[in-house]
N, C-alpha and C. Protein backbone atom coordinates (compact mmCIF):
# COMPACT_ATOMS: atom_id res chain seq x y z
N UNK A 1 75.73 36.53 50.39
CA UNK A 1 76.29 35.94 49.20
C UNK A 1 76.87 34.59 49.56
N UNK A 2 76.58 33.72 48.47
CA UNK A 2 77.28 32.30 48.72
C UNK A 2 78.48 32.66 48.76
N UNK A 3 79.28 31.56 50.09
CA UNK A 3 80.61 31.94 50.32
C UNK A 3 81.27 32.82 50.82
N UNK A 4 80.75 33.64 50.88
CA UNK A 4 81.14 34.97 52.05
C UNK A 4 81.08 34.63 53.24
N UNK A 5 82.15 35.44 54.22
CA UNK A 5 81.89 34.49 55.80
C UNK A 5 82.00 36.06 55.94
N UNK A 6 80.47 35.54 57.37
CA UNK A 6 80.45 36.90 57.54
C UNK A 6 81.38 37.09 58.87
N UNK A 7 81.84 38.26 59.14
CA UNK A 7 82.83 38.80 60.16
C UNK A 7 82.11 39.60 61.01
N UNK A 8 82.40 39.24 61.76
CA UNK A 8 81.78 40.32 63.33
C UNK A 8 82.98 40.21 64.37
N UNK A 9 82.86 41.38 65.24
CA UNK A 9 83.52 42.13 66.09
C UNK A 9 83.43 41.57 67.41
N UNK A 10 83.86 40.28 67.72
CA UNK A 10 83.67 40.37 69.45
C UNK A 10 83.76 41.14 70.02
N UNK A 11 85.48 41.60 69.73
CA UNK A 11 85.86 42.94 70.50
C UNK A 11 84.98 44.10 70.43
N UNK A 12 84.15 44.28 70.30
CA UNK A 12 83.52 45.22 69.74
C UNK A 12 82.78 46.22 70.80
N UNK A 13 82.59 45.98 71.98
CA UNK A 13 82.29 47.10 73.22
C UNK A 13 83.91 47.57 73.42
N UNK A 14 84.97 46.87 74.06
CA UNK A 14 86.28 46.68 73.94
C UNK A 14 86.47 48.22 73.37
N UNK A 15 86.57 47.94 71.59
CA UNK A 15 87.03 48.73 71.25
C UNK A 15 86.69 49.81 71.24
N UNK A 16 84.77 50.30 71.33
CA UNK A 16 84.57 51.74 71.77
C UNK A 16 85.03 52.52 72.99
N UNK A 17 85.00 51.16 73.62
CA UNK A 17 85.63 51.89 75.22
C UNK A 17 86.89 52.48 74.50
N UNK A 18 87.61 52.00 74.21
CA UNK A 18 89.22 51.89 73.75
C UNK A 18 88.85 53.69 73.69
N UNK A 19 88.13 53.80 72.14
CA UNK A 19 87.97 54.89 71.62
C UNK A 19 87.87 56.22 72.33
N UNK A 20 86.44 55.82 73.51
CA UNK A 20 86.40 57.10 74.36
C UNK A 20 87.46 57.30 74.99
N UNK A 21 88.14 56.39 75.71
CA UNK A 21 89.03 56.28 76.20
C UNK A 21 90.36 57.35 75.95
N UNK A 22 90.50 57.30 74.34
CA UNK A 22 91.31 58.24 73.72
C UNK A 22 90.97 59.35 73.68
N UNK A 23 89.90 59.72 73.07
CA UNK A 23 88.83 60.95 73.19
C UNK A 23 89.15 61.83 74.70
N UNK A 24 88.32 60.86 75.51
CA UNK A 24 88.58 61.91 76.79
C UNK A 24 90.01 62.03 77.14
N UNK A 25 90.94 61.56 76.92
CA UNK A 25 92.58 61.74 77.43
C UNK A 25 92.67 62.63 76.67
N UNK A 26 91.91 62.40 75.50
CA UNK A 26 92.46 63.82 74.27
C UNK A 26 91.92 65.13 74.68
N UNK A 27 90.50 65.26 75.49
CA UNK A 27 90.44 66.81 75.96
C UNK A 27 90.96 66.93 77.43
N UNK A 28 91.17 66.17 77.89
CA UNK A 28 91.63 66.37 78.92
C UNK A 28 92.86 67.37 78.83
N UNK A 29 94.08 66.44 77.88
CA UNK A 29 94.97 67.22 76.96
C UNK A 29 94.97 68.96 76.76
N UNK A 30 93.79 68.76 76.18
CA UNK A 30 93.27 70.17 75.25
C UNK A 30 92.88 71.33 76.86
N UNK A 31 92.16 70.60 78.03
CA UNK A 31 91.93 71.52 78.81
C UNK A 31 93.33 71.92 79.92
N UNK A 32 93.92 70.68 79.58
CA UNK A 32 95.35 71.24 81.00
C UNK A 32 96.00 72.75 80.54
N UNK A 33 96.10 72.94 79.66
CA UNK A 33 96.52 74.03 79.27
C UNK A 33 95.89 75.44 79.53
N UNK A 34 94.64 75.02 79.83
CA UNK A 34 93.77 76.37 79.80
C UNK A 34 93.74 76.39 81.71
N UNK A 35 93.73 75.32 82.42
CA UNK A 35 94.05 75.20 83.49
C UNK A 35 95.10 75.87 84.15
N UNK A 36 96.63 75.38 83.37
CA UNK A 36 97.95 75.94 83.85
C UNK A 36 97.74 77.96 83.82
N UNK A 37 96.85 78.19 82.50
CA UNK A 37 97.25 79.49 82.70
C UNK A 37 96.32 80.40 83.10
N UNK A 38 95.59 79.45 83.74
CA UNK A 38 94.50 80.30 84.86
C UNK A 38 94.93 80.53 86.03
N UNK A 39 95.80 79.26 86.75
CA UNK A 39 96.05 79.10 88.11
C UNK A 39 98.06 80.26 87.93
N UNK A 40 97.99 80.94 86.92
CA UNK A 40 99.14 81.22 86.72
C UNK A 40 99.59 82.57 87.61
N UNK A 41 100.52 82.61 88.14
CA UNK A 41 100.97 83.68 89.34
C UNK A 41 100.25 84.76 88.32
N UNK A 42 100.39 85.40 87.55
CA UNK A 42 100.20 86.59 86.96
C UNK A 42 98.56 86.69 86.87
N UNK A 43 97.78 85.63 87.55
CA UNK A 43 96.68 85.83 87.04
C UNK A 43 95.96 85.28 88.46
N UNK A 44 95.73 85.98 89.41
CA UNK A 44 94.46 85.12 90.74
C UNK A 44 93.64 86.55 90.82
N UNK A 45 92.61 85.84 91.86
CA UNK A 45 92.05 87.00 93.09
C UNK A 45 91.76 85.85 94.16
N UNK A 46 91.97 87.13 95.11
CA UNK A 46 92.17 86.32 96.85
C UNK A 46 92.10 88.15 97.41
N UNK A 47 91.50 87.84 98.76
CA UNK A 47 91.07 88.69 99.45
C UNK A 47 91.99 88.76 100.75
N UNK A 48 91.48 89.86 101.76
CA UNK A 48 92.66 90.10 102.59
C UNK A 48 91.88 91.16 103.83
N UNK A 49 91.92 91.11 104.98
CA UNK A 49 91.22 91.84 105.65
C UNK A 49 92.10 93.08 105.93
N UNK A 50 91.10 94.33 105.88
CA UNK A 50 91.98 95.69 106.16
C UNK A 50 91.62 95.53 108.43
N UNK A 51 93.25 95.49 108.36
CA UNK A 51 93.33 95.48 110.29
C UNK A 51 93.65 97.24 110.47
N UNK A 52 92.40 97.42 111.42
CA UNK A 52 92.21 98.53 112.24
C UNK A 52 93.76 99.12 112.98
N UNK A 53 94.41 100.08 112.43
CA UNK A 53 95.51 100.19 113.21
C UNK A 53 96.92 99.90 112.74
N UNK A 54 96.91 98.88 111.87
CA UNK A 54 97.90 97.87 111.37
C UNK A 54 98.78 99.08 110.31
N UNK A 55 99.83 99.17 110.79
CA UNK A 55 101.02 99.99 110.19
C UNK A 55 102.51 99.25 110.02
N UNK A 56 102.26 98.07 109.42
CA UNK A 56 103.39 97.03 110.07
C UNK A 56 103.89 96.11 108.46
N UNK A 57 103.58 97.01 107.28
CA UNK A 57 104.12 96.40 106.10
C UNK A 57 103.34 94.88 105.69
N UNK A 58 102.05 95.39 105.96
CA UNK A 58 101.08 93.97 105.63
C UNK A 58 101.41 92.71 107.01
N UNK A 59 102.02 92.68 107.76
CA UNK A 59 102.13 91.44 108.76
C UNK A 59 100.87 92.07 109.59
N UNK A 60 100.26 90.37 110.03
CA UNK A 60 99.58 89.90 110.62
C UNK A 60 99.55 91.01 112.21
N UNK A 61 98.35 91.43 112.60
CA UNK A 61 98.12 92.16 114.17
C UNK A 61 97.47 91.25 114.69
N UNK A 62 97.93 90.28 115.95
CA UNK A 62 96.90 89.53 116.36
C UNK A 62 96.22 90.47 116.87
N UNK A 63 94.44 89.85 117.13
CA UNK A 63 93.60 90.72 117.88
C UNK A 63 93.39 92.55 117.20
N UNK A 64 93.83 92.57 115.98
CA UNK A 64 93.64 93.77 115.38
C UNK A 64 92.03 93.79 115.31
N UNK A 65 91.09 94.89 115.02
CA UNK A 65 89.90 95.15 114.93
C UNK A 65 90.03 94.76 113.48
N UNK A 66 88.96 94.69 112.91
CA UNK A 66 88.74 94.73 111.27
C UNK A 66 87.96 95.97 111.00
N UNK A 67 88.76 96.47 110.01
CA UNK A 67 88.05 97.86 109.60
C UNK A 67 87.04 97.58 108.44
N UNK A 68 87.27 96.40 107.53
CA UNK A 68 86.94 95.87 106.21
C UNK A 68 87.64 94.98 105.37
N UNK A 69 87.48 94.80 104.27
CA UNK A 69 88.19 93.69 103.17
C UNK A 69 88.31 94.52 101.99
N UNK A 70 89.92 93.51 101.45
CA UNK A 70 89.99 94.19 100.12
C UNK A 70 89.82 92.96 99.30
N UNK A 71 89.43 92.67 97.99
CA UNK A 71 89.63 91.57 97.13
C UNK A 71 90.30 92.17 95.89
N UNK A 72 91.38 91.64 95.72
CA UNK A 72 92.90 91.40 95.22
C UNK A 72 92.59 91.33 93.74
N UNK A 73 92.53 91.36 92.67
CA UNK A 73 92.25 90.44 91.44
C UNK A 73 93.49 90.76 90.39
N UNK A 74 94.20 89.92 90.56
CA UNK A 74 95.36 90.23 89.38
C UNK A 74 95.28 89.59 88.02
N UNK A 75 95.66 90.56 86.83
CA UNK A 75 95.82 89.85 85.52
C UNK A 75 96.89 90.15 85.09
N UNK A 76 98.01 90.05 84.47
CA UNK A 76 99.05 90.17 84.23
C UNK A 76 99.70 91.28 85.44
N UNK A 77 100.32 92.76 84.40
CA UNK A 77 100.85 93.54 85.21
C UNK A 77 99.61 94.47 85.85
N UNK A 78 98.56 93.76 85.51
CA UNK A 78 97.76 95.08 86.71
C UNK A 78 96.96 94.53 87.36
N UNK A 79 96.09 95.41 88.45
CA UNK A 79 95.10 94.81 89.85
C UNK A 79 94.19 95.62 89.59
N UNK A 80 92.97 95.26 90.38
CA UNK A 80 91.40 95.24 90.69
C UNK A 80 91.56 95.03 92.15
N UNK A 81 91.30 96.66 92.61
CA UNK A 81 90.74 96.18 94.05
C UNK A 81 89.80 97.03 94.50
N UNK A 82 89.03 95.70 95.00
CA UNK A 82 87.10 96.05 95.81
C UNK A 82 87.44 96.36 97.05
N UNK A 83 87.22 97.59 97.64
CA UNK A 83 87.56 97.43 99.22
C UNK A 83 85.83 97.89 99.37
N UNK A 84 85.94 97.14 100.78
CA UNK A 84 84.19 97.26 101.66
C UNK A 84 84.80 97.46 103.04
N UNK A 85 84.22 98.44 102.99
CA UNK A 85 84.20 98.95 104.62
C UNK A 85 82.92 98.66 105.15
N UNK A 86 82.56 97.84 106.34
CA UNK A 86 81.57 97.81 107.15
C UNK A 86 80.74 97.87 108.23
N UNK A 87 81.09 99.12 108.64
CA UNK A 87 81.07 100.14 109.67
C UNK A 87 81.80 100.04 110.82
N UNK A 88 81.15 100.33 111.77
CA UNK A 88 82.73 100.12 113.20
C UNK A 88 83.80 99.27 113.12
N UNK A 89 84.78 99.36 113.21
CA UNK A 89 85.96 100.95 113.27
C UNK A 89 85.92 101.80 112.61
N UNK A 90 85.22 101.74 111.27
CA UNK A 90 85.48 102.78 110.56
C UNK A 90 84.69 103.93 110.65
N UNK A 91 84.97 105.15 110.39
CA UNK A 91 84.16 106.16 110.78
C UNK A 91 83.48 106.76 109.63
N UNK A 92 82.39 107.37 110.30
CA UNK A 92 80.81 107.63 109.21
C UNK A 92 81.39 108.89 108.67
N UNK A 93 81.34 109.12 107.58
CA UNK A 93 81.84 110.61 106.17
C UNK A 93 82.72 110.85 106.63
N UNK A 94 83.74 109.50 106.01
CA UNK A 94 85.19 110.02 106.30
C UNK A 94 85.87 109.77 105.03
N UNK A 95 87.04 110.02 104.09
CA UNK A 95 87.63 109.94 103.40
C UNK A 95 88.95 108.94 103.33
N UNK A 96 89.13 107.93 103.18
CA UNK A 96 90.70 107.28 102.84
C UNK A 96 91.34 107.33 102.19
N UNK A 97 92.22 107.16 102.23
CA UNK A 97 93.29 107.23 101.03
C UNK A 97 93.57 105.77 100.46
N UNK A 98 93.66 105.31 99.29
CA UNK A 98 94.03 103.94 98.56
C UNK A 98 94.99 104.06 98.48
N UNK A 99 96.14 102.97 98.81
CA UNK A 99 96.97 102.54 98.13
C UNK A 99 97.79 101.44 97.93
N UNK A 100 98.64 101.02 97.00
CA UNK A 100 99.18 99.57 96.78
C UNK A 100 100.57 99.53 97.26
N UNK A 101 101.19 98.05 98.24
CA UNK A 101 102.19 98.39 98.65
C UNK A 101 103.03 96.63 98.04
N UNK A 102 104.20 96.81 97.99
CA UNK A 102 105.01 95.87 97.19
C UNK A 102 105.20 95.38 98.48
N UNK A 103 104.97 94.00 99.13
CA UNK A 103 105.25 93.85 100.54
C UNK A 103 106.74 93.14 100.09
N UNK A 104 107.86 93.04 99.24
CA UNK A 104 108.60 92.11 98.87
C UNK A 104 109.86 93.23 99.81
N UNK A 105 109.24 94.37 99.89
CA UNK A 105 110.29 95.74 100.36
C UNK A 105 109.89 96.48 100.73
N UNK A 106 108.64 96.60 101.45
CA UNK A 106 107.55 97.12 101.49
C UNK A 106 107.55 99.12 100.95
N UNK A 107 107.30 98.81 99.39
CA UNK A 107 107.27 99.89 99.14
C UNK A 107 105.91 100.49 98.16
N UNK A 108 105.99 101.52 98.43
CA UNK A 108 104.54 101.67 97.61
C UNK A 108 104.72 101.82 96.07
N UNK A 109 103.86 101.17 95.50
CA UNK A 109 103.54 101.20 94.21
C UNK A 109 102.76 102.36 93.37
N UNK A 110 103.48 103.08 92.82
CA UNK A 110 102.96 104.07 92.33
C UNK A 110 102.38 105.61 92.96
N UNK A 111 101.34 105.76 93.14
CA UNK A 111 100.79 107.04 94.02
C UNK A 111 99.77 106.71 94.58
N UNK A 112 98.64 107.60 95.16
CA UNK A 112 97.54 107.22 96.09
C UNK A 112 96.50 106.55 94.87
N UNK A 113 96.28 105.77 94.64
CA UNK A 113 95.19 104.65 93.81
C UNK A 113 93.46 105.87 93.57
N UNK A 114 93.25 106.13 94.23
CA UNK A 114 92.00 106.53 95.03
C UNK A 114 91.40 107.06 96.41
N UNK A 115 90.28 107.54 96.52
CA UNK A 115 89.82 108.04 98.02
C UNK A 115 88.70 106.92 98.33
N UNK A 116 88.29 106.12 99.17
CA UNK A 116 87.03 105.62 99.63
C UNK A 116 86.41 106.35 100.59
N UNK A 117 85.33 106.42 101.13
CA UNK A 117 84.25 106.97 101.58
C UNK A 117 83.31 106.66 102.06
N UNK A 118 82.89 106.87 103.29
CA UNK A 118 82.14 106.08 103.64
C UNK A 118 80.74 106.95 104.03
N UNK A 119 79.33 106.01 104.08
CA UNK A 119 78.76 106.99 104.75
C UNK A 119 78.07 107.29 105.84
N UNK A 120 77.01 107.35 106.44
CA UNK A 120 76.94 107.85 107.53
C UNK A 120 76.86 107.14 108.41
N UNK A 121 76.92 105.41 108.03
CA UNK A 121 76.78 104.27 109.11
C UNK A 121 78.15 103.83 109.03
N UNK A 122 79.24 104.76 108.36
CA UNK A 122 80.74 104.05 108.12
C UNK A 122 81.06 102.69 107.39
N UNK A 123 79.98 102.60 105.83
CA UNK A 123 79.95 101.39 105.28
C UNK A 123 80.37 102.50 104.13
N UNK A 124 81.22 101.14 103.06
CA UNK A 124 81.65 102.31 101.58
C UNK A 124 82.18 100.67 100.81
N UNK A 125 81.92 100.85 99.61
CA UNK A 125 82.15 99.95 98.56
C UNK A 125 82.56 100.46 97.29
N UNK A 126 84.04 100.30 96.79
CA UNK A 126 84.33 100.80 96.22
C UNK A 126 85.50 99.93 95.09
N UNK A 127 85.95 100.25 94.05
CA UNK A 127 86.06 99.16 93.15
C UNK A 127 87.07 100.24 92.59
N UNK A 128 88.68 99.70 91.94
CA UNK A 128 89.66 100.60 91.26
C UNK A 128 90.34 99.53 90.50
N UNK A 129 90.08 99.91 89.22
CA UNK A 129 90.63 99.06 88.38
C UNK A 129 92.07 99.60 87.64
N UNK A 130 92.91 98.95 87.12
CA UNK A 130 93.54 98.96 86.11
C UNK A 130 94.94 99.61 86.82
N UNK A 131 95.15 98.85 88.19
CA UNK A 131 95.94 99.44 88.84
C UNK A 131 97.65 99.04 88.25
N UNK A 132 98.33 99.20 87.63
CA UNK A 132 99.99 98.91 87.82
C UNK A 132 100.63 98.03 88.97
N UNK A 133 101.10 96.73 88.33
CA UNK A 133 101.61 96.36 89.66
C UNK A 133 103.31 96.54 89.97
N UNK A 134 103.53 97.03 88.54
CA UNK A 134 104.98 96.99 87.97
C UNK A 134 105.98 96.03 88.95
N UNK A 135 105.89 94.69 88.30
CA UNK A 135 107.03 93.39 88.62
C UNK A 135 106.75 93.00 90.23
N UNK A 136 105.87 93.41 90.93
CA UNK A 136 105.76 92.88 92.63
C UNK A 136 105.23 91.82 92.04
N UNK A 137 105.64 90.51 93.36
CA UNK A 137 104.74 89.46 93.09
C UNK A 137 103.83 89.70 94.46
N UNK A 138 104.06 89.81 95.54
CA UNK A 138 102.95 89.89 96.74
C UNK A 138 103.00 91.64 97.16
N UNK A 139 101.82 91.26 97.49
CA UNK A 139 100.92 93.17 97.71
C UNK A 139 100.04 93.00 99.13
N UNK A 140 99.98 94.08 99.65
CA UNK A 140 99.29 94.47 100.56
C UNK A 140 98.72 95.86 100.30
N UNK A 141 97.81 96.24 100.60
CA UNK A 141 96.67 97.39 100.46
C UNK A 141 96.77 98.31 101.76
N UNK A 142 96.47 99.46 101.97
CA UNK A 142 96.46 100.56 103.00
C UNK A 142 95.46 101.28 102.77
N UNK A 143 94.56 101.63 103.58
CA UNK A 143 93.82 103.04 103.75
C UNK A 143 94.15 103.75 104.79
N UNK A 144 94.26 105.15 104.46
CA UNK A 144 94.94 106.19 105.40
C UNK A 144 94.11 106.89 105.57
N UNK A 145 93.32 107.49 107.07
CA UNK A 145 92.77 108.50 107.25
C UNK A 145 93.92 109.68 107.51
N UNK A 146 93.58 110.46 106.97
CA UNK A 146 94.31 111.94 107.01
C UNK A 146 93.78 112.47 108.11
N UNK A 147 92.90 112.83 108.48
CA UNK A 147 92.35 113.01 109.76
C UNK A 147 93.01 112.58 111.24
N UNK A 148 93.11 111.19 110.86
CA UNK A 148 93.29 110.90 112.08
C UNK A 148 94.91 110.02 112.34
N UNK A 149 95.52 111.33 111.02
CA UNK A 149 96.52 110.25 110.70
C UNK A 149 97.10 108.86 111.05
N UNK A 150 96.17 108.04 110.53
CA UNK A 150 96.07 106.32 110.48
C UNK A 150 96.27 105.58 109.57
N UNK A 151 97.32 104.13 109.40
CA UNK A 151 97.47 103.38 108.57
C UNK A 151 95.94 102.55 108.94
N UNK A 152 95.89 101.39 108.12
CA UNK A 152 94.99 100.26 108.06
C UNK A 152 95.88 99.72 106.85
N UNK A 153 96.48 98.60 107.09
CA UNK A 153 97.25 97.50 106.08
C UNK A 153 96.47 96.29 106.06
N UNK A 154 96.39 95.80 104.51
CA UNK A 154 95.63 94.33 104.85
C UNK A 154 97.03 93.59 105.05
N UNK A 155 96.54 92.03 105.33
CA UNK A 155 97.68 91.20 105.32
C UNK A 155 97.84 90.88 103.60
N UNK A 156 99.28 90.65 104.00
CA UNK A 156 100.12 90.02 102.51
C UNK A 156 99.24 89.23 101.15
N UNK A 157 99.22 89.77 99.96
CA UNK A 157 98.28 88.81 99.35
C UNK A 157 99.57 88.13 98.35
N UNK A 158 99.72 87.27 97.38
CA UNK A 158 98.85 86.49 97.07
C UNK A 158 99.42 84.66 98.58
């Protein structure tokens, strides 16, 4: 149109940057939150080796044998734990006893969790969910042969 001046945007890369710019700060925003309450004490998994022998309230045995691993998985007030036994030390069709220990006092949590089992090469994989942690913040795990009346403590989790 006669007389019209037309207008254009120098700024005009400038300002999209500007834009994303806001955008991504804005989910960034939106994801810290989902971040904080993942990494949140009430909520990990972390693993822990079961030491051959170890009767000592979850502390460290240097030079202990490894009997197996437990993996830890906490969600609020309760646990998930995978224990794998994988053969020597452990012995072939034998029975353990599970259980959860409050290492803050070292006391046990609740009653025996479960039995694991192993079999004839002394390997056993076994999974117990929906365990009670009632208010401990760090835990350690035990299997007890009755047999041969024996602790096995992992070290301290989290």
């Amino acid at each position: 149109m006669p007389g019209q001046v037309e207008f254009r945007h120098a700024d005009h890369p400038r300002r999209h940057r500007a834009h994303r710019l806001i955008v991504a700060l804005g989910l960034v925003a939106l994801l810290v939150p989902a971040t904080v309450s993942a990494a949140s004490p009430n909520s990990w998994t972390t693993g822990a080796f079961l030491e051959y022998g170890n009767e000592n309230c979850g502390g460290h045995i240097e030079g202990a044998p490894l009997l197996g691993s437990v993996e830890f998985t906490r969600s609020g007030g309760h646990m998930t734990l995978r224990v794998e036994l994988d053969g020597s030390p452990a012995t072939a069709d034998t029975e353990y006893i599970l259980t959860l220990w409050d290492a803050g006092d070292c006391s046990q949590i609740g009653g025996d969790i479960g039995t694991v089992t192993t079999n004839g090469f002394a390997v056993a994989n076994e999974t117990f969910t929906g365990i009670r942690t009632k208010g401990a913040k760090t835990f350690f795990a035990t299997l007890y042969n009755t047999d041969l009346d024996f602790y096995n403590d992992t070290t301290i989790v989290p």
